[in-house]
N, C-alpha and C. Protein backbone atom coordinates (compact mmCIF):
# COMPACT_ATOMS: atom_id res chain seq x y z
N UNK A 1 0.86 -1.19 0.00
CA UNK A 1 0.00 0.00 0.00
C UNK A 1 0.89 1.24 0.00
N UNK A 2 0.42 2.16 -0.57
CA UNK A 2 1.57 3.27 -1.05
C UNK A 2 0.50 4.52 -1.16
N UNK A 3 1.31 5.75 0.11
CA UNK A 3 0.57 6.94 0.29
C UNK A 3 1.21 8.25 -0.36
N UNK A 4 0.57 9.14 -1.05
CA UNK A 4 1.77 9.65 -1.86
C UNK A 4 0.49 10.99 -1.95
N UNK A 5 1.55 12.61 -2.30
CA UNK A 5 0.43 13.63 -1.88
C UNK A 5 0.86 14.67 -2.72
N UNK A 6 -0.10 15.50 -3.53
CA UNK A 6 0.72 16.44 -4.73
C UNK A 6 1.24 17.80 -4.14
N UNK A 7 0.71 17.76 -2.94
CA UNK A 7 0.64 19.11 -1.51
C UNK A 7 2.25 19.27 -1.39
N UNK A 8 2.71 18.34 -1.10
CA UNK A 8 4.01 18.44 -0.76
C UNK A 8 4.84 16.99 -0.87
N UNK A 9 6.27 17.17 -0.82
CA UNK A 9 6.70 15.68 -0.83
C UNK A 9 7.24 15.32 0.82
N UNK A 10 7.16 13.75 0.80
CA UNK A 10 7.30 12.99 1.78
C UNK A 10 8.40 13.04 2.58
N UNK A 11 8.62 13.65 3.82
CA UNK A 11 10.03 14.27 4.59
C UNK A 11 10.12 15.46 4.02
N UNK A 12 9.13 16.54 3.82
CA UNK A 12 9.94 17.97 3.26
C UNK A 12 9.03 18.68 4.13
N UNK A 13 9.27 19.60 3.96
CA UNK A 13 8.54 21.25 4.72
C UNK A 13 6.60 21.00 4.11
N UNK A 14 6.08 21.34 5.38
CA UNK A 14 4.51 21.68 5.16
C UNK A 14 4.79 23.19 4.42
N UNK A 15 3.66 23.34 3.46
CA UNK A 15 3.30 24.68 2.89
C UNK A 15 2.83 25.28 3.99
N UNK A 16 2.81 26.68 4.10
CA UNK A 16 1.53 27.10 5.17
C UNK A 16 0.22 27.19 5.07
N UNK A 17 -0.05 26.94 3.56
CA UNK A 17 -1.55 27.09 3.39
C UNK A 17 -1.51 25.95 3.86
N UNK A 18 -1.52 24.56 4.49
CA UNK A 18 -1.77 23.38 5.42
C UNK A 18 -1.44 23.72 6.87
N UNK A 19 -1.12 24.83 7.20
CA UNK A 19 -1.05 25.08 8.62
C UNK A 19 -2.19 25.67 9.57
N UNK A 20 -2.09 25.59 10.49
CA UNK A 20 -3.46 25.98 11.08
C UNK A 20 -2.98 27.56 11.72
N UNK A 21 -1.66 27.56 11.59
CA UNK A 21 -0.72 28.77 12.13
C UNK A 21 0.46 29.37 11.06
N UNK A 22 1.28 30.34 10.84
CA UNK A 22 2.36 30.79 10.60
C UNK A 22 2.76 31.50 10.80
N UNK A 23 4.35 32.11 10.58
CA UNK A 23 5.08 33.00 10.72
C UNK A 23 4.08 34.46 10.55
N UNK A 24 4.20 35.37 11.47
CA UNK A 24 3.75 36.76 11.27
C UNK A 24 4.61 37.67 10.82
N UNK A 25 3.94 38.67 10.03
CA UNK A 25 5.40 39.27 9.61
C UNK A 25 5.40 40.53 10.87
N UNK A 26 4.61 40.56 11.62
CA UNK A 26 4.71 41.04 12.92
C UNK A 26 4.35 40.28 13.91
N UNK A 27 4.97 40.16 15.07
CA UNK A 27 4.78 39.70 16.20
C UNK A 27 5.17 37.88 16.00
N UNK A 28 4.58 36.71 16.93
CA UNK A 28 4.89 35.68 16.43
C UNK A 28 4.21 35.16 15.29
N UNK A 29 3.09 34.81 15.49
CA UNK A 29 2.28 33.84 14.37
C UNK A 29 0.92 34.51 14.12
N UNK A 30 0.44 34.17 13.10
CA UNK A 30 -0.63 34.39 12.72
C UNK A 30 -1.33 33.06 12.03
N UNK A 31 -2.96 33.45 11.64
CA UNK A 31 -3.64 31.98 11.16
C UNK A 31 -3.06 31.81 9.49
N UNK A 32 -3.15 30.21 9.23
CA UNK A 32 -2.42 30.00 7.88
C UNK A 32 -3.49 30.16 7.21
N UNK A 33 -3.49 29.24 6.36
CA UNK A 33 -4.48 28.63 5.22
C UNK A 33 -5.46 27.29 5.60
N UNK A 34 -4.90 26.86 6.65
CA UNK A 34 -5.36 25.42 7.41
C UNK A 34 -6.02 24.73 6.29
N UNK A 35 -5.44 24.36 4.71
CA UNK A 35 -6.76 23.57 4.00
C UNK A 35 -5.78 21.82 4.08
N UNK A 36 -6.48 21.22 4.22
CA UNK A 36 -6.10 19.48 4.25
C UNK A 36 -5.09 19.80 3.12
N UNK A 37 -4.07 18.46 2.78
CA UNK A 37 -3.52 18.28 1.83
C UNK A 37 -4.45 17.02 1.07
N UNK A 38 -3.97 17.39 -0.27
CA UNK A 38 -4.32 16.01 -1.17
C UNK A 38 -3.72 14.80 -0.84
N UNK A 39 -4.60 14.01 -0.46
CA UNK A 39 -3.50 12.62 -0.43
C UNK A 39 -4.51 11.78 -1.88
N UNK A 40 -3.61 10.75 -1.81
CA UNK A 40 -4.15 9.03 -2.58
C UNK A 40 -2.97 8.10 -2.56
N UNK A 41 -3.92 6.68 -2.19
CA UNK A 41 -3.27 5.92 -1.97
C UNK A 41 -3.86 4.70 -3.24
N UNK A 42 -2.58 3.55 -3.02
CA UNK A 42 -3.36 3.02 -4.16
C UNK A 42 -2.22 1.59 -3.74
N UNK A 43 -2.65 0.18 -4.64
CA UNK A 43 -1.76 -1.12 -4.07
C UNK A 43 -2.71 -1.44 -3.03
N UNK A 44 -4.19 -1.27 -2.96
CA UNK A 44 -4.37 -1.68 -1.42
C UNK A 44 -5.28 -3.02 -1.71
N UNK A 45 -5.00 -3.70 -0.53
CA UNK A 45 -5.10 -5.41 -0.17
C UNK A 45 -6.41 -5.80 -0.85
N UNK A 46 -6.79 -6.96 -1.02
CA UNK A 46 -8.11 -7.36 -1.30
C UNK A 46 -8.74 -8.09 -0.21
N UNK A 47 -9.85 -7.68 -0.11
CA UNK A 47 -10.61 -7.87 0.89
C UNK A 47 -11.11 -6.15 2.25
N UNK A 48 -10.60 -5.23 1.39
CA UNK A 48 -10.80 -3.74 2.21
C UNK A 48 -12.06 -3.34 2.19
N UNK A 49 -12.79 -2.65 3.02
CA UNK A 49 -14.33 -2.49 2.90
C UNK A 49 -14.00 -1.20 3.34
N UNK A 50 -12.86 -0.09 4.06
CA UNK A 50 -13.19 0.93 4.23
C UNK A 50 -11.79 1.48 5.01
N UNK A 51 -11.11 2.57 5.08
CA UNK A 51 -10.42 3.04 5.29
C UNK A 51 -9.95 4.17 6.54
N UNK A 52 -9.55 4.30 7.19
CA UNK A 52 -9.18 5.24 8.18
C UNK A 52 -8.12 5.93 7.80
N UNK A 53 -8.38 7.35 8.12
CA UNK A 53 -6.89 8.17 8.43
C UNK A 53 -6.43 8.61 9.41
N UNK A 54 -5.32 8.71 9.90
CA UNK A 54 -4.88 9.68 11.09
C UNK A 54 -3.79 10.43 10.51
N UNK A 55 -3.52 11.62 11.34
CA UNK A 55 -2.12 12.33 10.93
C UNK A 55 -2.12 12.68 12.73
N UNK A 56 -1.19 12.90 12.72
CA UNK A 56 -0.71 13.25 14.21
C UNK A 56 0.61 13.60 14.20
N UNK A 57 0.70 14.66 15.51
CA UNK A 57 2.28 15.24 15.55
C UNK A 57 2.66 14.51 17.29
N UNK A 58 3.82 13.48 16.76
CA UNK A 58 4.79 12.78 17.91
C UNK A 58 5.75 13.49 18.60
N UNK A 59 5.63 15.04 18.08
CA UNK A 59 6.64 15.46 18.58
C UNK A 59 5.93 16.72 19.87
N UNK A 60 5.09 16.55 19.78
CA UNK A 60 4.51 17.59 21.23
C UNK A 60 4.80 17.84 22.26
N UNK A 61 5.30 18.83 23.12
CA UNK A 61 5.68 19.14 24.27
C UNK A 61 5.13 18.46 25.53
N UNK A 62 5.80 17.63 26.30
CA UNK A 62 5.31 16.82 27.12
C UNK A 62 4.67 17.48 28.48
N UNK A 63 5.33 18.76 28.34
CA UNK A 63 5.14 19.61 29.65
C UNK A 63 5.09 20.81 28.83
N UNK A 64 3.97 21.80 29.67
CA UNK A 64 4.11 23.28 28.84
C UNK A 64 4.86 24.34 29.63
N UNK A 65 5.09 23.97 30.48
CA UNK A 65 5.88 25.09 31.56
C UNK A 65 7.06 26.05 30.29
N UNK A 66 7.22 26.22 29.43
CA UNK A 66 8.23 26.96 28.29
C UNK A 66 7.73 27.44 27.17
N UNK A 67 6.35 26.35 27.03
CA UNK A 67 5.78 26.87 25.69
C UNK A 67 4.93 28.24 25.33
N UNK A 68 5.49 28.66 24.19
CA UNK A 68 5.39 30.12 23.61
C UNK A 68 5.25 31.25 24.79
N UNK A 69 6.57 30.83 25.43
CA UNK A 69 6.97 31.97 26.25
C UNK A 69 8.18 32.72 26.24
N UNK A 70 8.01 34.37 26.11
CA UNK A 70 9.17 35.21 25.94
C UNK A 70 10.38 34.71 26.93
N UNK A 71 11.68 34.73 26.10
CA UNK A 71 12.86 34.48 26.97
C UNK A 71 13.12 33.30 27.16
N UNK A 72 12.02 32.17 27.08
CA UNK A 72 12.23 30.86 27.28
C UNK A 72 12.07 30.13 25.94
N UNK A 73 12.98 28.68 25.92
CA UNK A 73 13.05 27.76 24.91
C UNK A 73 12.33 26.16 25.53
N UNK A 74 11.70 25.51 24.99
CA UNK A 74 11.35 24.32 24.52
C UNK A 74 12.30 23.61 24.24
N UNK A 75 12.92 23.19 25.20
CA UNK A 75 14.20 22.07 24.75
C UNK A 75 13.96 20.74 24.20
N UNK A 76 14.67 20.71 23.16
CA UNK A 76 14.87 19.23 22.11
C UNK A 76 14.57 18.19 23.42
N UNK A 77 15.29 18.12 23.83
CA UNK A 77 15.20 17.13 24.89
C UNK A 77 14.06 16.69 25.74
N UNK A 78 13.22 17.63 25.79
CA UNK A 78 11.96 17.30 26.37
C UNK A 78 11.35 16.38 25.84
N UNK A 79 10.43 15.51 26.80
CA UNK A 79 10.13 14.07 26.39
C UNK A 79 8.39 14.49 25.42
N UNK A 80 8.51 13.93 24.05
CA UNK A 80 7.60 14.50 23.59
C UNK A 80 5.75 13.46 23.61
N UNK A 81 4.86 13.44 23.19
CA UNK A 81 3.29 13.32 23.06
C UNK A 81 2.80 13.54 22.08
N UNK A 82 2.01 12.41 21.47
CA UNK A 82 1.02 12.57 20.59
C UNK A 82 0.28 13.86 20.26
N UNK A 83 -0.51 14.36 19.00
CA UNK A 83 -0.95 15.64 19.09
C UNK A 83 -1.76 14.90 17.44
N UNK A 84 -3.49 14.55 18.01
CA UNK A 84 -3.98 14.08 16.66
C UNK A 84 -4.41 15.35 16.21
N UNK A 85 -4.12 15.24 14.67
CA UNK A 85 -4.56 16.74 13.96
C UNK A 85 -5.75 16.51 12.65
N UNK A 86 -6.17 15.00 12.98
CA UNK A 86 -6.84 14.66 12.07
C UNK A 86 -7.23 13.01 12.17
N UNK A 87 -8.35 13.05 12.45
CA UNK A 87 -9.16 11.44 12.44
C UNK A 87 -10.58 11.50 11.82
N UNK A 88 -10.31 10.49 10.49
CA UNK A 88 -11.58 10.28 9.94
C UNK A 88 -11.44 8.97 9.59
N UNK A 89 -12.70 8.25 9.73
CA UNK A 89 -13.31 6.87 9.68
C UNK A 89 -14.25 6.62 8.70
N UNK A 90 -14.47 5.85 8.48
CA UNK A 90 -15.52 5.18 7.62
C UNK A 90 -15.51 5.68 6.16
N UNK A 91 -14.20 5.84 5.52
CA UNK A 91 -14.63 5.93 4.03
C UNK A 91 -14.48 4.76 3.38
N UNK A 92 -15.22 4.86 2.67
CA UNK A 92 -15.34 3.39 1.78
C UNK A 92 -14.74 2.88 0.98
N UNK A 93 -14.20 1.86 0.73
CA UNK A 93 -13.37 1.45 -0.58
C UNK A 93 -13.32 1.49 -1.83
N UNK A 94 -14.33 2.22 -2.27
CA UNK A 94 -14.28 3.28 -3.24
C UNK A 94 -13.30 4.30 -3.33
N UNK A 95 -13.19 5.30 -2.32
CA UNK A 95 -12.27 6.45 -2.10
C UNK A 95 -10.64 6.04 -2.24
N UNK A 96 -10.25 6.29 -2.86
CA UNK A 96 -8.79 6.19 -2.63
C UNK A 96 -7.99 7.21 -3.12
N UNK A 97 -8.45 8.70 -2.69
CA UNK A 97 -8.16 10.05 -2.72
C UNK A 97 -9.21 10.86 -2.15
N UNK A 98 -8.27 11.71 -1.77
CA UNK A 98 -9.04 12.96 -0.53
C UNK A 98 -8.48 14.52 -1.18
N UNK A 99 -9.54 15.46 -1.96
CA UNK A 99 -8.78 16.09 -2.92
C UNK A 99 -8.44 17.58 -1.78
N UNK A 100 -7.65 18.01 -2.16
CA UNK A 100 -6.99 19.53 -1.39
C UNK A 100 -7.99 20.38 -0.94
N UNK A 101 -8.24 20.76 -0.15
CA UNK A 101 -8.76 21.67 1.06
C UNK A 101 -10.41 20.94 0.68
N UNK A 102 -10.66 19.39 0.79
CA UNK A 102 -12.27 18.87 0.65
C UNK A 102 -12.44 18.63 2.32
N UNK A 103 -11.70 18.54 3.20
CA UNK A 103 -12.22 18.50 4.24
C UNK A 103 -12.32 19.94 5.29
N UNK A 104 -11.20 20.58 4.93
CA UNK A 104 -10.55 21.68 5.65
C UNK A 104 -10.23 23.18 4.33
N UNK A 105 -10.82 24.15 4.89
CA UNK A 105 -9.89 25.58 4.09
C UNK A 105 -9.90 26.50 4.67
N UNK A 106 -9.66 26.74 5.82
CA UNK A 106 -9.41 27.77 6.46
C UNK A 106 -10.00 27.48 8.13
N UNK A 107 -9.26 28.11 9.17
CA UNK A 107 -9.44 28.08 10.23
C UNK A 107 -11.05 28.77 11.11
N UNK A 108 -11.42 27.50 11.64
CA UNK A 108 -13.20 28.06 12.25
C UNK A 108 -12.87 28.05 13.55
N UNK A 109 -12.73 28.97 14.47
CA UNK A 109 -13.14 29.41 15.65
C UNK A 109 -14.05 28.53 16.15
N UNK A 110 -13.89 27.85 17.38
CA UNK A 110 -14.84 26.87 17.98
C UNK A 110 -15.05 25.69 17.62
N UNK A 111 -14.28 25.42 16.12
CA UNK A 111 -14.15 23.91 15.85
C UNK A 111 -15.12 23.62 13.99
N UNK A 112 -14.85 22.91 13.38
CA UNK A 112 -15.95 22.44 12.55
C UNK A 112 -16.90 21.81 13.36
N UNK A 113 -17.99 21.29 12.47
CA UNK A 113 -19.03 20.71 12.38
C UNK A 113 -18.71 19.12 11.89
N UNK A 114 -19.22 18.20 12.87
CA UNK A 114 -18.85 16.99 12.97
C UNK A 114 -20.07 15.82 13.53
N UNK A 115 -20.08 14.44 13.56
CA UNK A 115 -18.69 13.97 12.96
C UNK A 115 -18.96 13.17 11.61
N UNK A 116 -20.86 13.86 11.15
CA UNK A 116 -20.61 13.42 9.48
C UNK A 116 -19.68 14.20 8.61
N UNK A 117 -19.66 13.25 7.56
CA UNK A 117 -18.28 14.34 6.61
C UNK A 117 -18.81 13.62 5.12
N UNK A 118 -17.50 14.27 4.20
CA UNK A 118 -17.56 13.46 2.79
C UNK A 118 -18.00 12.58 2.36
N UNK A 119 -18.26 11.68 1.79
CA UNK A 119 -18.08 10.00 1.35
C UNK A 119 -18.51 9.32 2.59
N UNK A 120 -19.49 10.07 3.11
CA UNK A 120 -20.38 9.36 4.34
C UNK A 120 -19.61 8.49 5.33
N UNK A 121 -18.29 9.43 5.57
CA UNK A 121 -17.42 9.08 6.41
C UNK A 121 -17.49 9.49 7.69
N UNK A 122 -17.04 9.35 9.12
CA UNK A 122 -17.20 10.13 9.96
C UNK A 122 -15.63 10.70 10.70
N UNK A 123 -15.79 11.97 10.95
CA UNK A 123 -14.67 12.65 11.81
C UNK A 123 -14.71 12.42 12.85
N UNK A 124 -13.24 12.27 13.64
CA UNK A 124 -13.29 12.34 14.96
C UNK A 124 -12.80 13.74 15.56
N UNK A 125 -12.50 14.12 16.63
CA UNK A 125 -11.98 14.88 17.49
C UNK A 125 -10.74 15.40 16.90
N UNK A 126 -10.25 16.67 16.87
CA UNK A 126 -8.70 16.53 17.04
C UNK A 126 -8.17 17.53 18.39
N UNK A 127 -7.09 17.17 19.02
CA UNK A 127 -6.61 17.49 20.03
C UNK A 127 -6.87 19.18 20.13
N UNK A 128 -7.02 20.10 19.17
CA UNK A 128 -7.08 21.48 19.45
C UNK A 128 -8.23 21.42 20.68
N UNK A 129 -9.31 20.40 20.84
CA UNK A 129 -10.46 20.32 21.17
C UNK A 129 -9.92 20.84 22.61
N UNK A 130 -8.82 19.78 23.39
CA UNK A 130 -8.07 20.15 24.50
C UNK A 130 -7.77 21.25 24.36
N UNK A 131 -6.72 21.78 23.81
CA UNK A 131 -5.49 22.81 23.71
C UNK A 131 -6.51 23.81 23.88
N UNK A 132 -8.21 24.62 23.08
CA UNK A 132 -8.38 25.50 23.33
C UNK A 132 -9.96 25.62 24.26
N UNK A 133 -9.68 24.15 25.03
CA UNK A 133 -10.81 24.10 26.08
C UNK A 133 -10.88 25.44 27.14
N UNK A 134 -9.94 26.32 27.62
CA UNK A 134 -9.80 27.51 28.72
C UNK A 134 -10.05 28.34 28.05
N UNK A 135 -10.07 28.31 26.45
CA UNK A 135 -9.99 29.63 25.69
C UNK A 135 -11.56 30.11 25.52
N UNK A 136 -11.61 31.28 26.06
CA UNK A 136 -13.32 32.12 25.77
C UNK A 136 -13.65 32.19 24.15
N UNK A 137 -13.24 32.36 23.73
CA UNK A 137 -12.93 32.56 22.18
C UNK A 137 -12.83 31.41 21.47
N UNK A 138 -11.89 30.82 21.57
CA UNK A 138 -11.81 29.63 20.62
C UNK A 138 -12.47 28.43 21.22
N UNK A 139 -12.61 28.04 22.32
CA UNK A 139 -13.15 26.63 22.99
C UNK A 139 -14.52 26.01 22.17
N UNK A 140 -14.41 24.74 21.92
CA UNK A 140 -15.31 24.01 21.26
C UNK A 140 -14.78 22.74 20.72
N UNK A 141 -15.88 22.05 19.93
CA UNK A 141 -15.90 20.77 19.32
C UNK A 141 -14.66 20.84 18.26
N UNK A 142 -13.53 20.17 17.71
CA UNK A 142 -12.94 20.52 16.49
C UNK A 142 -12.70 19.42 16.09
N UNK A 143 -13.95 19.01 15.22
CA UNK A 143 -13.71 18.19 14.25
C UNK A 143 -13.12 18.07 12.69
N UNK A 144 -12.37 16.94 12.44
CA UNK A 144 -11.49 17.04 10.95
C UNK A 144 -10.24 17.43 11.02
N UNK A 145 -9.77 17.68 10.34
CA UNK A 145 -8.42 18.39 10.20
C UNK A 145 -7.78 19.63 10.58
N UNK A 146 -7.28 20.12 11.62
CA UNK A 146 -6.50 21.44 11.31
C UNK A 146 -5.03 21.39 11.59
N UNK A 147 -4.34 22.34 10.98
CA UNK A 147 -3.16 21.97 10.82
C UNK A 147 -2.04 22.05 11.91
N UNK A 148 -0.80 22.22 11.37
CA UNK A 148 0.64 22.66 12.22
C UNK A 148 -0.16 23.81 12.85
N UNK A 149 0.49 24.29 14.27
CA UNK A 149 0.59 25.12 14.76
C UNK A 149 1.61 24.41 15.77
N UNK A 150 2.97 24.37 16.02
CA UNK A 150 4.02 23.84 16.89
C UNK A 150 4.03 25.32 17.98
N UNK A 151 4.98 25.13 18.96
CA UNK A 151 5.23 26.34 19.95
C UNK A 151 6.07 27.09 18.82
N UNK A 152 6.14 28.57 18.13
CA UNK A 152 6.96 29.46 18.12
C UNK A 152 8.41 29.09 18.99
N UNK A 153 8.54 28.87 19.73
CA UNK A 153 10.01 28.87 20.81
C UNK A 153 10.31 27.04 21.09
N UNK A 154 9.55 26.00 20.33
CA UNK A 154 10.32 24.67 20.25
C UNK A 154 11.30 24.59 19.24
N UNK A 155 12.76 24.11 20.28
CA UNK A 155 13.71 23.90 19.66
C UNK A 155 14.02 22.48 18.58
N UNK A 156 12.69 21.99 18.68
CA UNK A 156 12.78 20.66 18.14
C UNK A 156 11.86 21.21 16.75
N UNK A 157 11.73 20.22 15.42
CA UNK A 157 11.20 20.51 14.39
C UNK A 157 10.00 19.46 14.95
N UNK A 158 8.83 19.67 14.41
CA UNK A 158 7.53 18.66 14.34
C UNK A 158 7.39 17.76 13.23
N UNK A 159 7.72 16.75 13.27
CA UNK A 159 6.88 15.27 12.20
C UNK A 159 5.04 15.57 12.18
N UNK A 160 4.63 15.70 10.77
CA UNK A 160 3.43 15.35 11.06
C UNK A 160 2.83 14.34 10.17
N UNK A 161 2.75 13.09 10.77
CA UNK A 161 2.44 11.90 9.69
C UNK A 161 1.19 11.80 9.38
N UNK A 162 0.57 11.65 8.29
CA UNK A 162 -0.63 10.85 7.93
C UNK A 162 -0.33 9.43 7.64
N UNK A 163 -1.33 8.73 7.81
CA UNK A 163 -1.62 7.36 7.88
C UNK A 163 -2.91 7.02 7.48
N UNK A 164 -3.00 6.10 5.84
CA UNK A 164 -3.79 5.76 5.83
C UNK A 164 -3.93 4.06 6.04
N UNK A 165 -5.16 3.61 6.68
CA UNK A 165 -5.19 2.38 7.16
C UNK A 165 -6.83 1.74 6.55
N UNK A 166 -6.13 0.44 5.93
CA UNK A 166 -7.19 -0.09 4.69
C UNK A 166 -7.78 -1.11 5.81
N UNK A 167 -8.88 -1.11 5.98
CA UNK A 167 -9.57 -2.26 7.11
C UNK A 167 -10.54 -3.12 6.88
N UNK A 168 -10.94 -3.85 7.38
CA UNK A 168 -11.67 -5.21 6.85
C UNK A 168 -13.06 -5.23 7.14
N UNK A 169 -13.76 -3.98 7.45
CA UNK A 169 -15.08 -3.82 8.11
C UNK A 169 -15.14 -2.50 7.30
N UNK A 170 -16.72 -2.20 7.54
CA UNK A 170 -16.98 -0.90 6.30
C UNK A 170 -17.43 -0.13 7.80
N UNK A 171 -17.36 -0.40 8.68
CA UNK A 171 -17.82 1.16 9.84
C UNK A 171 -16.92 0.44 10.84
N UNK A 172 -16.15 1.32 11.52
CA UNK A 172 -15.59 0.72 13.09
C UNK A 172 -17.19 0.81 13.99
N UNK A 173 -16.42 -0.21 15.03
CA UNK A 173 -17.34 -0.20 16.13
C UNK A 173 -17.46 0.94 17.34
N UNK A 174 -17.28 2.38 16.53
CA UNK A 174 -17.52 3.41 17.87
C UNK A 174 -18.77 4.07 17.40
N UNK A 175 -19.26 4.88 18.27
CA UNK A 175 -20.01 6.12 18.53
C UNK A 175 -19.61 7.44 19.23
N UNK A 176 -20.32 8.12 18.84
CA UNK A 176 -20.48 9.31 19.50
C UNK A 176 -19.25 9.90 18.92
N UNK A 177 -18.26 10.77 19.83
CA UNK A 177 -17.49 11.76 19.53
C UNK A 177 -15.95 11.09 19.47
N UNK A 178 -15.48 10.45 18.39
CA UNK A 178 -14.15 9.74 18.39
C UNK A 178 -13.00 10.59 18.74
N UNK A 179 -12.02 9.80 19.27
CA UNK A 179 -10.81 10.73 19.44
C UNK A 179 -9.60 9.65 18.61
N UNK A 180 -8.41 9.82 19.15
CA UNK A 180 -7.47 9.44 18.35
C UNK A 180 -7.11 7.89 19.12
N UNK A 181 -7.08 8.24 19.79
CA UNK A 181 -6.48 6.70 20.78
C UNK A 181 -7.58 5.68 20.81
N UNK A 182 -8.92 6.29 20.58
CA UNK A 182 -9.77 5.01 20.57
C UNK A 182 -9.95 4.65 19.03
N UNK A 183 -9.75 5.87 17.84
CA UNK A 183 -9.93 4.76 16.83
C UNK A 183 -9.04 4.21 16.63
N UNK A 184 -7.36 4.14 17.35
CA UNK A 184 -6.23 3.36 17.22
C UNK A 184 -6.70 1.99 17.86
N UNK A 185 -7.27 2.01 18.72
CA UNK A 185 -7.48 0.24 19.36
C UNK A 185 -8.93 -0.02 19.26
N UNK A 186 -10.11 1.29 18.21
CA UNK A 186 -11.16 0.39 17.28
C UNK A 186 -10.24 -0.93 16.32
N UNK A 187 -8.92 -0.08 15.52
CA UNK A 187 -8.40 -0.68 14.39
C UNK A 187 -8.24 -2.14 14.57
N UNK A 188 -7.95 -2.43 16.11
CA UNK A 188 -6.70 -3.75 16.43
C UNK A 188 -7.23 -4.59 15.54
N UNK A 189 -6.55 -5.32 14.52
CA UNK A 189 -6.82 -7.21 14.14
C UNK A 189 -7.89 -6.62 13.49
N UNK A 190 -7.97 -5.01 13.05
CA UNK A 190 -8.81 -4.96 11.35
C UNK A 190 -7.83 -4.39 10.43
N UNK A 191 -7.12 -4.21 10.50
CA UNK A 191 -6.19 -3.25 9.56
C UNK A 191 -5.66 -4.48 8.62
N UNK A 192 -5.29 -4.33 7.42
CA UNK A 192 -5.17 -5.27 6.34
C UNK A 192 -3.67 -4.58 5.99
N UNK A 193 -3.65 -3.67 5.72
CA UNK A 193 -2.48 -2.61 5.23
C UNK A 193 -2.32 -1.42 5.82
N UNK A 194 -1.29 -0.10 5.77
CA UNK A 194 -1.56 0.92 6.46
C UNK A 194 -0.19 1.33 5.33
N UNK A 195 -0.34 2.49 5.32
CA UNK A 195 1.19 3.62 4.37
C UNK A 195 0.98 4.77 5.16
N UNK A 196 2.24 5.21 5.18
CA UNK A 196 2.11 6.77 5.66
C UNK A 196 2.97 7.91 5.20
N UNK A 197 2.87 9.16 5.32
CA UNK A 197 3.54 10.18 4.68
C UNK A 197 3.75 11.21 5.89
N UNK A 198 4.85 11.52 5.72
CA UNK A 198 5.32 12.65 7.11
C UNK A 198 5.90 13.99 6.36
N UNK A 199 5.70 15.14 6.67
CA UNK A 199 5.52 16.41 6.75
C UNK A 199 6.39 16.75 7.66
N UNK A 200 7.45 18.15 7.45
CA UNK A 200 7.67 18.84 8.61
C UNK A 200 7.47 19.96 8.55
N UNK A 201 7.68 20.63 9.64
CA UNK A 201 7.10 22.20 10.06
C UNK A 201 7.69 22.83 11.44
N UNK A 202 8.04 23.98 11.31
CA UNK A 202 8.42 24.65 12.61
C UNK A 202 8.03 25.93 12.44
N UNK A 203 7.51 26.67 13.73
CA UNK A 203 7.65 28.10 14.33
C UNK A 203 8.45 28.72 14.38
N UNK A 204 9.74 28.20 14.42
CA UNK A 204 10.55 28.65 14.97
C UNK A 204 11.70 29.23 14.49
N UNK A 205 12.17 30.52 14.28
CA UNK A 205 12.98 30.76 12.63
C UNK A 205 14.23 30.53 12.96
N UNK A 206 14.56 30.02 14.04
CA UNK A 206 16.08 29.23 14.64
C UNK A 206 16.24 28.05 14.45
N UNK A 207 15.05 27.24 13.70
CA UNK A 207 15.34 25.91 13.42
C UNK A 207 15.05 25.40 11.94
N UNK A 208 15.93 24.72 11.35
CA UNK A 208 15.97 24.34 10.02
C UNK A 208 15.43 22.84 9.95
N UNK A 209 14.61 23.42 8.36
CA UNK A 209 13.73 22.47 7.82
C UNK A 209 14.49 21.57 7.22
């Protein structure tokens, strides 16, 4: 199975129109373009009834005591955490492409609208859901995709992989509001195949892509 994306190539720099954040030309960051990238995959197993994606960043700050704070750095060394930026389920084996900004194009305050989607697939959760739970302004549901936004001041660069995973059932067995860790152990002993494509990205204009 082979995942391949016209957005960008595999181990290179995210565009910012796929970011959910970027460089400001004042102050630190400002909002990107946040639209999905194109993926398609293709080689996949016989016997697939439906497909999952995830993308997630492994490289997340394990502790925030540094993050995007003046004077202080985010050390490489810090032990890093999952960060899902994107979970959708149930597309069908039909689909074997997801075209550029069809899930995502620009950044919504309080989250998309979830967790029907495209190709009568369903979205799950992505972690912003946490990150801007205290926020008056932004707090809400955020379903689908949104992009990079790393700390401005991490000294480490961010991986952000997608993964698509070809499975042997046409709906997982969840409900309600999915997150990332449960459709990882919906998958167990259904996954047939899986490919993935990794992205990088930084805040940080002290660290090279």
């Amino acid at each position: 199975m082979i995942l391949t994306s016209d957005s960008f190539f595999d181990g290179q720099p995210i565009p910012g129109e796929y970011a959910f954040c970027i460089p400001a030309a004042t102050g630190r960051v400002c909002l990107g373009g946040n639209r999905n990238p194109q993926l398609a995959w293709r080689d996949v197993p016989a016997g697939t009834k439906s497909y999952a994606l995830i993308c997630h960043d492994p490289d997340v700050p394990s502790r925030g005591d540094d993050v995007n704070r003046e004077g202080r750095t985010v050390p490489a060394s810090l032990p890093r955490v999952d960060f899902f930026h994107w979970v959708l389920v149930d597309l069908p084996a039909s689909c074997t492409e997801i075209r550029n900004g069809e899930f995502s194009h620009g950044v919504t305050p309080r989250g998309k609208a979830g967790p029907a989607a495209a190709h009568g697939a369903r979205q799950g959760l992505n972690d912003y859901t946490g990150w801007f739970a205290g926020d008056r302004d932004m707090s809400g549901d955020y379903y689908g995709y949104d992009g990079p936004c790393p700390p401005w001041n991490d000294a480490l660069r961010h991986r952000y992989v997608f993964t698509v995973f070809a499975l042997d059932v046409e709906r997982l067995p969840l409900e309600g509001k999915l997150t990332g860790p449960q459709v990882r152990a919906a998958m167990q002993g259904h996954a047939l195949a899986q490919a993935s494509f990794t992205g990088l990205y930084t805040l940080n204009p002290a660290v090279k892509l």
